[in-house]
C-alpha atoms as a PDB file:
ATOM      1  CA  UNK A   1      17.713  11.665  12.302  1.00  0.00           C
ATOM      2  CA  UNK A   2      15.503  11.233  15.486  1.00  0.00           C
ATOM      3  CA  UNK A   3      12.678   8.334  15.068  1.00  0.00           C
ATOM      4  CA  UNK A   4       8.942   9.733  14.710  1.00  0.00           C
ATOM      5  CA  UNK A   5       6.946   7.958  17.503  1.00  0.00           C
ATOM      6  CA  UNK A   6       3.234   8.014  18.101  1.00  0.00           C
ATOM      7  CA  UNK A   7       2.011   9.020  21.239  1.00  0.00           C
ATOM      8  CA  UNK A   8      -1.824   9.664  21.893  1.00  0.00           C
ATOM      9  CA  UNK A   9      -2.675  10.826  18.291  1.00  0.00           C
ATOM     10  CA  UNK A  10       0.235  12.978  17.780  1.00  0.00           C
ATOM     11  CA  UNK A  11       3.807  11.807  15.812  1.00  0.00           C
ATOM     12  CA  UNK A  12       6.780  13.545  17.284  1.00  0.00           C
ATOM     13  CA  UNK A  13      10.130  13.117  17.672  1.00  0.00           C
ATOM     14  CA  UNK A  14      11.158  10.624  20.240  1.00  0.00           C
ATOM     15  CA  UNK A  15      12.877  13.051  22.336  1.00  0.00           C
ATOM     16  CA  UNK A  16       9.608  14.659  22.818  1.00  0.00           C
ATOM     17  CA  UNK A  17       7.610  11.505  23.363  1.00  0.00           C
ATOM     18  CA  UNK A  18       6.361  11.846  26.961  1.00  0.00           C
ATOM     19  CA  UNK A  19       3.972   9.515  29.133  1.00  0.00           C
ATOM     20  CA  UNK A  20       2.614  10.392  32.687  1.00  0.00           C
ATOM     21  CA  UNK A  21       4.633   9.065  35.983  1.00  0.00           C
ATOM     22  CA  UNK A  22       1.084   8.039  36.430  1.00  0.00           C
ATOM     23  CA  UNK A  23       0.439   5.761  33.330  1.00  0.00           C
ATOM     24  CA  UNK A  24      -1.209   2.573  35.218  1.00  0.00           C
ATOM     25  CA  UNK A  25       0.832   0.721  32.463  1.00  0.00           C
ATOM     26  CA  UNK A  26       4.055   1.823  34.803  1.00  0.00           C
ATOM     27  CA  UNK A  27       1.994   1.846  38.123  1.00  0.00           C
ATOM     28  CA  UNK A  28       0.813  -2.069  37.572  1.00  0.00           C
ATOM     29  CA  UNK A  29       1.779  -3.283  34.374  1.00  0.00           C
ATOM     30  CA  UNK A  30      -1.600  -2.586  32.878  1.00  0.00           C
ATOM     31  CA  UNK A  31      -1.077  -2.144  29.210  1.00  0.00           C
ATOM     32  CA  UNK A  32      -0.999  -4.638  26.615  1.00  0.00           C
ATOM     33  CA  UNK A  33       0.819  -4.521  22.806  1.00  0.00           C
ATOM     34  CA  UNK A  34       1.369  -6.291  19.863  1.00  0.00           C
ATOM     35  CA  UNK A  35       4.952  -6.573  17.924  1.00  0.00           C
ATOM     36  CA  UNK A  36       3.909  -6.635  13.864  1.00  0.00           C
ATOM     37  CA  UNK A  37       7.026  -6.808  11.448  1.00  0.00           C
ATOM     38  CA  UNK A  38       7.895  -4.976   8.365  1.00  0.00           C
ATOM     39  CA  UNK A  39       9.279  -6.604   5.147  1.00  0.00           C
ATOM     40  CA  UNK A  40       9.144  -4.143   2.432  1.00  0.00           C
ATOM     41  CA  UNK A  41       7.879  -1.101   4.151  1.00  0.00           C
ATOM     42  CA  UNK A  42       4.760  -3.223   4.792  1.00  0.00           C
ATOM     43  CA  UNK A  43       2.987  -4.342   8.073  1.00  0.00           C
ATOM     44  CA  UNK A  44       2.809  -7.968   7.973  1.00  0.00           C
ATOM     45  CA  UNK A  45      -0.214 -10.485   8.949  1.00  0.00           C
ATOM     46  CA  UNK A  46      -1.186  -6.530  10.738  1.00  0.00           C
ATOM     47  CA  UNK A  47      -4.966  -8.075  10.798  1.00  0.00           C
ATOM     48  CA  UNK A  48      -4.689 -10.556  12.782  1.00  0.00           C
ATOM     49  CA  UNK A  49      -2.507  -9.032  14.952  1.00  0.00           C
ATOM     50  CA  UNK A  50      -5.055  -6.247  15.892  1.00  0.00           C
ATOM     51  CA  UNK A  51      -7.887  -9.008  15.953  1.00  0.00           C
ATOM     52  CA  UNK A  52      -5.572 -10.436  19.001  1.00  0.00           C
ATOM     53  CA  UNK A  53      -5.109  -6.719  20.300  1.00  0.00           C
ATOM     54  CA  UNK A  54      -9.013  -6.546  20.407  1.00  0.00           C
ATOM     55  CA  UNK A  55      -8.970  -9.834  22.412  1.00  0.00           C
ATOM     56  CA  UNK A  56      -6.430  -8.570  24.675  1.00  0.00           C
ATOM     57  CA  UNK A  57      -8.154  -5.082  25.192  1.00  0.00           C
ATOM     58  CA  UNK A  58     -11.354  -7.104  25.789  1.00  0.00           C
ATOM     59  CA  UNK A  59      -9.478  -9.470  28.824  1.00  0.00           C
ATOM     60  CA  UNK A  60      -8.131  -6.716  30.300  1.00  0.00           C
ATOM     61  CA  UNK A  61     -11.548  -4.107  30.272  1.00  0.00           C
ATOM     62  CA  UNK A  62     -10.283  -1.471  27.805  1.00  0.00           C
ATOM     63  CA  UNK A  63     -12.031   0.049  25.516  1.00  0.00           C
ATOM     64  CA  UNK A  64     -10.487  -0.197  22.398  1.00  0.00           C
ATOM     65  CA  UNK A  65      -9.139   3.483  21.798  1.00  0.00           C
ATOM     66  CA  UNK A  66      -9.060   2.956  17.894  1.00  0.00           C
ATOM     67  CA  UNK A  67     -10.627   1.737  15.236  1.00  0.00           C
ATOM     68  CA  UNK A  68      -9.412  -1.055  12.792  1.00  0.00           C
ATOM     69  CA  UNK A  69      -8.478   1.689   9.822  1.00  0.00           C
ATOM     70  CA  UNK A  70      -7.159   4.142  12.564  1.00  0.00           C
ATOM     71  CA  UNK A  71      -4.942   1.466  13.349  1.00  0.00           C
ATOM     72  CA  UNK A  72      -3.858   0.046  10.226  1.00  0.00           C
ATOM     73  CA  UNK A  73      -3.407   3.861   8.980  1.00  0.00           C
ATOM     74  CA  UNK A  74      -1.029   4.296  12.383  1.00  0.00           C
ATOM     75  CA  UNK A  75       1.404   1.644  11.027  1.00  0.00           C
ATOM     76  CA  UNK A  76       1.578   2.685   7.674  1.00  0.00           C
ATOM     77  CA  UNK A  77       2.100   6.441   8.591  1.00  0.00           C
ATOM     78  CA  UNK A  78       4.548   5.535  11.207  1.00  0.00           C
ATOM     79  CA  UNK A  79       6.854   3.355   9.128  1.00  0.00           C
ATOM     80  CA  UNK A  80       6.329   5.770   6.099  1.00  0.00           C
ATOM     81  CA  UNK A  81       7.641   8.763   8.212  1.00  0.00           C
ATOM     82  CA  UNK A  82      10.467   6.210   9.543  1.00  0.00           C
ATOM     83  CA  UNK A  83      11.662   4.988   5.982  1.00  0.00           C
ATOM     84  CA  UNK A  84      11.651   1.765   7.249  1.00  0.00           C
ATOM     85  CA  UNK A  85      12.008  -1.430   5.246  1.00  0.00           C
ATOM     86  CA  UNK A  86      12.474  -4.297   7.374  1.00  0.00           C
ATOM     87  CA  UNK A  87      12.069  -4.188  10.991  1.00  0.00           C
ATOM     88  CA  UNK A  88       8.956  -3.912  13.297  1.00  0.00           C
ATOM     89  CA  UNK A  89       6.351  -1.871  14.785  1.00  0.00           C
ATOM     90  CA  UNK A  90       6.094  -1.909  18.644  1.00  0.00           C
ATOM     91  CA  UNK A  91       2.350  -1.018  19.425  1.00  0.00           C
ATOM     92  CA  UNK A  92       1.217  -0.413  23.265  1.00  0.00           C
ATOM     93  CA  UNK A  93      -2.197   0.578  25.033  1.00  0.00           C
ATOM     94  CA  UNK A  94      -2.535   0.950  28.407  1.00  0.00           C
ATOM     95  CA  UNK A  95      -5.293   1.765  31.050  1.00  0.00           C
ATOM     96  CA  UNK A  96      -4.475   5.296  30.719  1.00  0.00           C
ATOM     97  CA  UNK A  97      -3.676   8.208  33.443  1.00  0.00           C
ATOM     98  CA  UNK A  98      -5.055   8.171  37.384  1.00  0.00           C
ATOM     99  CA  UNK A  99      -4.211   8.883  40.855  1.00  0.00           C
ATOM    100  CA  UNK A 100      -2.503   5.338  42.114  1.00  0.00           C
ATOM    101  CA  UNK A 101      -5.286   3.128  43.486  1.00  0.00           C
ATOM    102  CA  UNK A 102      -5.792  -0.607  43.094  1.00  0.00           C
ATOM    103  CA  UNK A 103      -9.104   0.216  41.574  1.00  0.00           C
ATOM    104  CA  UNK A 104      -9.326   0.588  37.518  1.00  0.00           C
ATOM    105  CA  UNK A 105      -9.895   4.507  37.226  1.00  0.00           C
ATOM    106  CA  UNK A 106     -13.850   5.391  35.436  1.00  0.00           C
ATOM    107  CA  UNK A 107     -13.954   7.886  32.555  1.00  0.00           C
ATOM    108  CA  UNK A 108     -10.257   7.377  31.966  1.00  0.00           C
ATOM    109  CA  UNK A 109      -8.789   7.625  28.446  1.00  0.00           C
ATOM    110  CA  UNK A 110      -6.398   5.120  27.236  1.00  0.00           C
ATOM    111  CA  UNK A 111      -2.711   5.956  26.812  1.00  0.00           C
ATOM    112  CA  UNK A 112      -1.568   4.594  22.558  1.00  0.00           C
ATOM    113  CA  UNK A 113       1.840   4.704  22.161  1.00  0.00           C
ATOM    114  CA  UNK A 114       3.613   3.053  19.080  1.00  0.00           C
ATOM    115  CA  UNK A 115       7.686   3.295  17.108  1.00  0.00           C
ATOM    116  CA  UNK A 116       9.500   1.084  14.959  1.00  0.00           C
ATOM    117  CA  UNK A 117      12.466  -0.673  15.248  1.00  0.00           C
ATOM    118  CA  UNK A 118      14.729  -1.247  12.429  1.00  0.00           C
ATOM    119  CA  UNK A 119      16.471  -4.514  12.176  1.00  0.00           C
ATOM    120  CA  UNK A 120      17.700  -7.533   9.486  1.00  0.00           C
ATOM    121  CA  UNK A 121      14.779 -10.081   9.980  1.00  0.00           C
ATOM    122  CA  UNK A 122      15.237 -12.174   6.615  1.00  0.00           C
ATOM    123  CA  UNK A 123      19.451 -11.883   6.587  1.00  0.00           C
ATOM    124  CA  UNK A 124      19.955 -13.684   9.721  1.00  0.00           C
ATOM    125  CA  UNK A 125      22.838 -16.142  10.074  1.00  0.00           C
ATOM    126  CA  UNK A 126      20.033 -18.536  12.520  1.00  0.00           C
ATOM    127  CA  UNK A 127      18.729 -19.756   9.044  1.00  0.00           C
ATOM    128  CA  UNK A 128      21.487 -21.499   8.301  1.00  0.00           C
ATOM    129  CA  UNK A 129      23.203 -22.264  11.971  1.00  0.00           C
ATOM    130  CA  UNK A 130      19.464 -22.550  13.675  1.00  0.00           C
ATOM    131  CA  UNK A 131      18.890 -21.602  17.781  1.00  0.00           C
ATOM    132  CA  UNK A 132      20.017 -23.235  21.065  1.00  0.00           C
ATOM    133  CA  UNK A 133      17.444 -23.203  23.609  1.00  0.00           C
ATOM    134  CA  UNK A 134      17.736 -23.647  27.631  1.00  0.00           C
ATOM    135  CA  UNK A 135      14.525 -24.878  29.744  1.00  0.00           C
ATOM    136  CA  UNK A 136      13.177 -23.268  32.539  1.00  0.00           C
ATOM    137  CA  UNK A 137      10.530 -23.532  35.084  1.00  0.00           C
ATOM    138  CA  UNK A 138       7.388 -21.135  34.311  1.00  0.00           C
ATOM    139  CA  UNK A 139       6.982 -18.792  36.726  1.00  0.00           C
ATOM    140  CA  UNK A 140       4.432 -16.534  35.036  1.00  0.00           C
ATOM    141  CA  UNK A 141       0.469 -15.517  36.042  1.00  0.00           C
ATOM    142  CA  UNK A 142      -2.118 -17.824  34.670  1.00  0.00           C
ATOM    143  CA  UNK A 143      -3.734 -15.396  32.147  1.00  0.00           C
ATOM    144  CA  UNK A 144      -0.278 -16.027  29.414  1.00  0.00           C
ATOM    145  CA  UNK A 145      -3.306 -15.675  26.661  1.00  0.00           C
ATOM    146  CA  UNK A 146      -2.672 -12.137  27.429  1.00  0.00           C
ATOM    147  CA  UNK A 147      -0.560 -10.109  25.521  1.00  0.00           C
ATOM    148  CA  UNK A 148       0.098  -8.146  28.500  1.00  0.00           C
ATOM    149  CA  UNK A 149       3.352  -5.663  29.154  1.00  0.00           C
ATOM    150  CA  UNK A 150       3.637  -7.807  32.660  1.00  0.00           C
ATOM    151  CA  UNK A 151       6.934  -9.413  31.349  1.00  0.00           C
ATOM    152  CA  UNK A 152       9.557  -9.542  34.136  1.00  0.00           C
ATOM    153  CA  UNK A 153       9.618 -13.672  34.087  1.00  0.00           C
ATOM    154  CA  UNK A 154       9.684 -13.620  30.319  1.00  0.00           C
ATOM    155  CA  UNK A 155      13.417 -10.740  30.574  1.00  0.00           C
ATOM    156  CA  UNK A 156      14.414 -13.109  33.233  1.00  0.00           C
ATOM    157  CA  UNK A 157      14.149 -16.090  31.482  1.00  0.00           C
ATOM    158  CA  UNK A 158      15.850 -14.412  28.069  1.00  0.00           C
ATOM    159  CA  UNK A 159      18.985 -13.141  30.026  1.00  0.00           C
ATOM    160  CA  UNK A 160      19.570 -16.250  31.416  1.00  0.00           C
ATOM    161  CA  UNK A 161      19.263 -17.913  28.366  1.00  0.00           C
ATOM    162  CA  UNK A 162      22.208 -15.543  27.104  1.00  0.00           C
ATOM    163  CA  UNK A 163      24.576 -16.248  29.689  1.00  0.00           C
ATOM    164  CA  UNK A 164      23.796 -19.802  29.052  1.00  0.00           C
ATOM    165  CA  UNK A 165      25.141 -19.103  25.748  1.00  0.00           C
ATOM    166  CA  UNK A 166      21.445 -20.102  24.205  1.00  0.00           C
ATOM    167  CA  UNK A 167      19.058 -18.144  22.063  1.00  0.00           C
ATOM    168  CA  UNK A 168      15.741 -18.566  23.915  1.00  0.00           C
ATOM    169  CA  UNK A 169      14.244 -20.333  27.123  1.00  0.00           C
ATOM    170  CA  UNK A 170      11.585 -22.547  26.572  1.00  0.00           C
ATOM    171  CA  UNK A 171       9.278 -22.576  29.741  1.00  0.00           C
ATOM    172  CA  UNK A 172       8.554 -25.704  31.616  1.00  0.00           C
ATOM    173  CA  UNK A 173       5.575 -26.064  33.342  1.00  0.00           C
ATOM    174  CA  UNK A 174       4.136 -29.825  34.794  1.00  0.00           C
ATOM    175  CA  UNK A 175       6.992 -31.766  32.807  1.00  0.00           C
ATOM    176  CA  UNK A 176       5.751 -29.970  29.577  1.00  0.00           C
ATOM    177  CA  UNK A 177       6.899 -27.273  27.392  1.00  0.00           C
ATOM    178  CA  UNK A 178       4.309 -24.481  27.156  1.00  0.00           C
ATOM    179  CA  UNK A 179       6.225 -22.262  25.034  1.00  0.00           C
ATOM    180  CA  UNK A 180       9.231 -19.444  24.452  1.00  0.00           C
ATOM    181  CA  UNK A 181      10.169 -16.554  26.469  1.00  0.00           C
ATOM    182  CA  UNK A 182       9.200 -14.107  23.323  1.00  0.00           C
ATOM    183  CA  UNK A 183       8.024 -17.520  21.253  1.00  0.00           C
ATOM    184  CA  UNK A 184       6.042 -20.271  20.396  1.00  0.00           C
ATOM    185  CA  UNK A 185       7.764 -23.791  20.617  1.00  0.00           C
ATOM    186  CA  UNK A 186       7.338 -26.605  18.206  1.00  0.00           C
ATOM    187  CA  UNK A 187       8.664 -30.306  17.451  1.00  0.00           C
ATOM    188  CA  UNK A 188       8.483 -32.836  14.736  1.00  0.00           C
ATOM    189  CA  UNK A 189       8.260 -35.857  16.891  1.00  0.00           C
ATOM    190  CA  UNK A 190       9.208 -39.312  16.428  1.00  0.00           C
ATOM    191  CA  UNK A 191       6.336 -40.681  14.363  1.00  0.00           C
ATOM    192  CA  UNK A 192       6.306 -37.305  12.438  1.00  0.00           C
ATOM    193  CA  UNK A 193       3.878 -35.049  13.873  1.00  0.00           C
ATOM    194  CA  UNK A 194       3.650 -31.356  14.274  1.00  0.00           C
ATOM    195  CA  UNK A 195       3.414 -30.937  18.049  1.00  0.00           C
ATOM    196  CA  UNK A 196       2.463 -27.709  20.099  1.00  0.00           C
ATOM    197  CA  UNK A 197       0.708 -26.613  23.186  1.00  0.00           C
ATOM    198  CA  UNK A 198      -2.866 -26.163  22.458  1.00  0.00           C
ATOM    199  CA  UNK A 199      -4.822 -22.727  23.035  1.00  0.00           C
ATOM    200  CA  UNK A 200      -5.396 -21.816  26.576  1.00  0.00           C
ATOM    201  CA  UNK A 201      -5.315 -19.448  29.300  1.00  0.00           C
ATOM    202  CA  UNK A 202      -1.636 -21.264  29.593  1.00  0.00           C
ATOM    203  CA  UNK A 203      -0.026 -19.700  25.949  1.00  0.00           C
ATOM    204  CA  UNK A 204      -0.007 -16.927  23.663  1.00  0.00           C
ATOM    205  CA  UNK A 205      -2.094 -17.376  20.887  1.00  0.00           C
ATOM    206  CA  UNK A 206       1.224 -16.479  18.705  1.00  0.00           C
ATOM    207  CA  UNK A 207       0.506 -14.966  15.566  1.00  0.00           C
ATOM    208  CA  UNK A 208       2.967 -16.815  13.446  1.00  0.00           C
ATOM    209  CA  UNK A 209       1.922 -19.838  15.255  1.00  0.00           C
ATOM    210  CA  UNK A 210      -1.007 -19.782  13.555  1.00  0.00           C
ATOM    211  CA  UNK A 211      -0.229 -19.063  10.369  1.00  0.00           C
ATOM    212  CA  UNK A 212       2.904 -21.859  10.606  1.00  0.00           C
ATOM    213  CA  UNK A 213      -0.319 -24.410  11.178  1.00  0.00           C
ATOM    214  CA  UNK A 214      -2.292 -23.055   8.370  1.00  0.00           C
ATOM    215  CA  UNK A 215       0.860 -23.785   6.163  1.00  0.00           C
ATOM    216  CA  UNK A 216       1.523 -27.506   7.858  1.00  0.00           C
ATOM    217  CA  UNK A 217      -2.169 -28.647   7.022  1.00  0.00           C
ATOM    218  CA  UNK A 218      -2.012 -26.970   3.819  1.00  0.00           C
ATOM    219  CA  UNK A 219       1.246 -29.012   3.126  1.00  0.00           C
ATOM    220  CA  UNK A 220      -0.674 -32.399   4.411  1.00  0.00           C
ATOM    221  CA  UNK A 221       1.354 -32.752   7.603  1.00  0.00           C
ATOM    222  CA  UNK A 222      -0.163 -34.612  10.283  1.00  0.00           C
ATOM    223  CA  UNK A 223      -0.776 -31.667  13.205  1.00  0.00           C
ATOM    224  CA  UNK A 224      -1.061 -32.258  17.499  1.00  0.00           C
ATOM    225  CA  UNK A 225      -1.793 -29.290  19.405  1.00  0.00           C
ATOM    226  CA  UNK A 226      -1.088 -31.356  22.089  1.00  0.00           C
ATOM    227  CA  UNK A 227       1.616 -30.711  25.176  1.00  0.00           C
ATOM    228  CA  UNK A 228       4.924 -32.447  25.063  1.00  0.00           C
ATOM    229  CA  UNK A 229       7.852 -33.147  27.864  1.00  0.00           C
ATOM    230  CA  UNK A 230      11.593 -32.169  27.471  1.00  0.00           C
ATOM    231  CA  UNK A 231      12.593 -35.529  26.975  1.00  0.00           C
ATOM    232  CA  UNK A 232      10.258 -35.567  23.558  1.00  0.00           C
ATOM    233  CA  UNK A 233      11.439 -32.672  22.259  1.00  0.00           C
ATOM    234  CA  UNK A 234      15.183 -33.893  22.759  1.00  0.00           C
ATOM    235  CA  UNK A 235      14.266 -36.869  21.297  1.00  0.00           C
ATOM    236  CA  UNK A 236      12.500 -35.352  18.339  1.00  0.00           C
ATOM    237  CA  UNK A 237      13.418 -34.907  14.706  1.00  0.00           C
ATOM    238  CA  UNK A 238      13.276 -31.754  14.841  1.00  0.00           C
ATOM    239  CA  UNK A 239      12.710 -28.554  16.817  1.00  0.00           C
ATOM    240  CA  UNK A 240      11.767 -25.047  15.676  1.00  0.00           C
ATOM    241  CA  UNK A 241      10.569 -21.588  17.335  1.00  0.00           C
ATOM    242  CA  UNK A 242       7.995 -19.050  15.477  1.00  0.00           C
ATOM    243  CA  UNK A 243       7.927 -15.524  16.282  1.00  0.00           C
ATOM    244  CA  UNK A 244       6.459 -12.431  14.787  1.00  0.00           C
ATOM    245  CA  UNK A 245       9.884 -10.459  13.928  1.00  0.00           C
ATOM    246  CA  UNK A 246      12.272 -14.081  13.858  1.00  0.00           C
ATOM    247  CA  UNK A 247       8.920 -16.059  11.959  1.00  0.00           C
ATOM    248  CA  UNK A 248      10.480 -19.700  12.196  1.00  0.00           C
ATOM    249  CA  UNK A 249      13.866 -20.616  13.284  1.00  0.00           C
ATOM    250  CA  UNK A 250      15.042 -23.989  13.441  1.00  0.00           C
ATOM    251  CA  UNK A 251      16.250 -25.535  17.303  1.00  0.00           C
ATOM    252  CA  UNK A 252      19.281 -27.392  17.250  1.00  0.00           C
ATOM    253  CA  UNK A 253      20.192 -27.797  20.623  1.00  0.00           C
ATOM    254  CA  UNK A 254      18.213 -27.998  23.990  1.00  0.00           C
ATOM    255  CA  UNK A 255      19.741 -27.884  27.069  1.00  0.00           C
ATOM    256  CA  UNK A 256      23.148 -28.968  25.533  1.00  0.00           C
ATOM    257  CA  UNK A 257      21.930 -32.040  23.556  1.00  0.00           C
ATOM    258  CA  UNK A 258      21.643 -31.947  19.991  1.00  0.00           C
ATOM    259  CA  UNK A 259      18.313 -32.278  17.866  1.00  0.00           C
ATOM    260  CA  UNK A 260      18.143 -34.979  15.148  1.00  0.00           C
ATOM    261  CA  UNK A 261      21.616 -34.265  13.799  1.00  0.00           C
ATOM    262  CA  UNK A 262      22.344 -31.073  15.642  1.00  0.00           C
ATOM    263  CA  UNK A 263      21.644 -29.410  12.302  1.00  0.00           C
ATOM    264  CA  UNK A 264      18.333 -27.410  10.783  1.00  0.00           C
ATOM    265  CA  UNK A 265      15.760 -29.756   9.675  1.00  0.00           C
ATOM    266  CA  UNK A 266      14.029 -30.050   6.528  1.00  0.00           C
ATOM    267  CA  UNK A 267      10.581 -28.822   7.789  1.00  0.00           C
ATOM    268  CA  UNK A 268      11.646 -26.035  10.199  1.00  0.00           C
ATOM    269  CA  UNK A 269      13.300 -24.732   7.134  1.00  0.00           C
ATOM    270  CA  UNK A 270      10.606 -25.527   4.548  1.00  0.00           C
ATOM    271  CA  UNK A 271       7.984 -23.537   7.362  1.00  0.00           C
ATOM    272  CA  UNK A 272      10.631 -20.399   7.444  1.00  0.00           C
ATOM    273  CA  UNK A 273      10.763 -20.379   3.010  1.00  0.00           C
ATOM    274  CA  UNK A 274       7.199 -20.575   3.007  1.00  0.00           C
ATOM    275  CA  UNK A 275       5.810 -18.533   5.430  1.00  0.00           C
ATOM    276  CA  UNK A 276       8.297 -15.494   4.330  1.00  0.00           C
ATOM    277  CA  UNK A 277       7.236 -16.083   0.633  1.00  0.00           C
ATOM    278  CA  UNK A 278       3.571 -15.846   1.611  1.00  0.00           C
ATOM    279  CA  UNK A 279       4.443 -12.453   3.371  1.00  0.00           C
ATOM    280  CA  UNK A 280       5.990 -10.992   0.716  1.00  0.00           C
ATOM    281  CA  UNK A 281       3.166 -11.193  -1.344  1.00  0.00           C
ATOM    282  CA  UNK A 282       0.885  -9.919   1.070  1.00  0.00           C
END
């Protein structure tokens, strides 16, 4: 059976799902979206997901086309028509439909598009083996606090991490790590701190991010949102990744060294058990 998509306030059949030549989203990249996953036929952490949406609409100078309920009823009807139980919903807004020209259109209606995806998020053999990373320069804009569809480095940087044999990329920028191709990057340092980037105009506010720091103070850990070099995070005791449809996967390997013992760490793991436990109950 053919998925159900949404497309501009109508769910059809993705065969029929149809977007103008003229979308400024293919013109110029001007769209943004947000990735939410499903465990249990449920939208996960969906509100702060469309408070980042808002922020990202707001950046970029669209209106937001939907309310809060519209949206939260869009997921729910979408992965109820697509029987899906684990998996994620792919959400995208764009500038909408005009005549090519540099210049944002006036009086132009946004162009909503959303599906699902089905896929295994919590059966996933990374749990136990974790991820190999590669590093690579950052060649993206300087507005990454967008969650905008402008995401050739970000491909670039993920196939070359495959034929590198590695997971992810981590992006280097100044000596430091600011974060993942599709992720946010963490390390359990030396003297046993939580380290990652702090919030700028330089990372994704990540989603799971967030909550992942929520859990570490909650658990007592000592937290840095503060930058740190390749050569720390090889040296750390651990590594680990969070992502809205992986949540947290431990690193193992950057760059062909091992981390700590080259196996998943205590508190990557810990971070993953926890985090999935507080989704499941919603």
């Amino acid at each position: 059976m053919s998925r159900i998509v949404y497309v501009n306030g109508s769910f059809v059949p993705e065969a029929d799902a149809k977007i103008s030549v003229f979308d400024r989203a293919f013109l110029f990249a001007e769209g943004v979206y947000e990735v939410t996953a499903i465990l249990a036929g449920r939208a996960i952490d969906l509100e702060n997901h469309v408070a980042r949406l808002d922020r990202s609409l707001a950046e970029m100078q669209i209106a937001p086309p939907l309310t809060h309920e519209q949206l939260r009823a869009l997921h729910a009807e979408l992965i109820a028509l697509n029987k899906v139980e684990e998996g994620v919903v792919y959400l995208e807004i764009t500038r909408g439909v005009a005549d090519r020209d540099f210049l944002y259109p006036e009086g132009v209606p946004p162009t909503v598009v959303a599906f699902t995806q089905s896929r295994p998020l919590l059966d996933t053999p990374y749990t136990e083996t974790g991820v190999k990373v590669i590093t690579l320069p950052d060649i993206r804009w300087k507005r990454r606090d967008i969650k905008s569809t402008a995401l050739l480095a970000q491909t670039m940087g993920k196939q070359e991490a495959k034929r590198r044999g590695a997971y992810e990329a981590w992006m280097v920028e100044d000596g430091f790590v600011t974060e993942g191709t599709s992720s946010t990057s963490f390390i359990l340092d030396v003297n046993g701190s939580i380290r990652t980037q702090p919030l700028g105009h330089h990372i994704l506010p990540g989603v799971t991010r967030r909550a992942v720091l929520r859990l570490a103070k909650e658990e007592g850990l000592v937290i840095e949102e503060r930058p740190f070099t390749v050569a720390e995070a090889m040296q750390a005791r651990e590594a680990f990744l969070t992502a809205a449809s992986a949540f947290v996967l431990p690193v193992v390997e950057i760059d062909g060294s091992p981390i700590g013992d080259g196996r998943p760490g205590p508190v990557a793991k810990e971070f993953r058990r926890l985090y999935i436990e507080e989704a499941r109950k919603g």
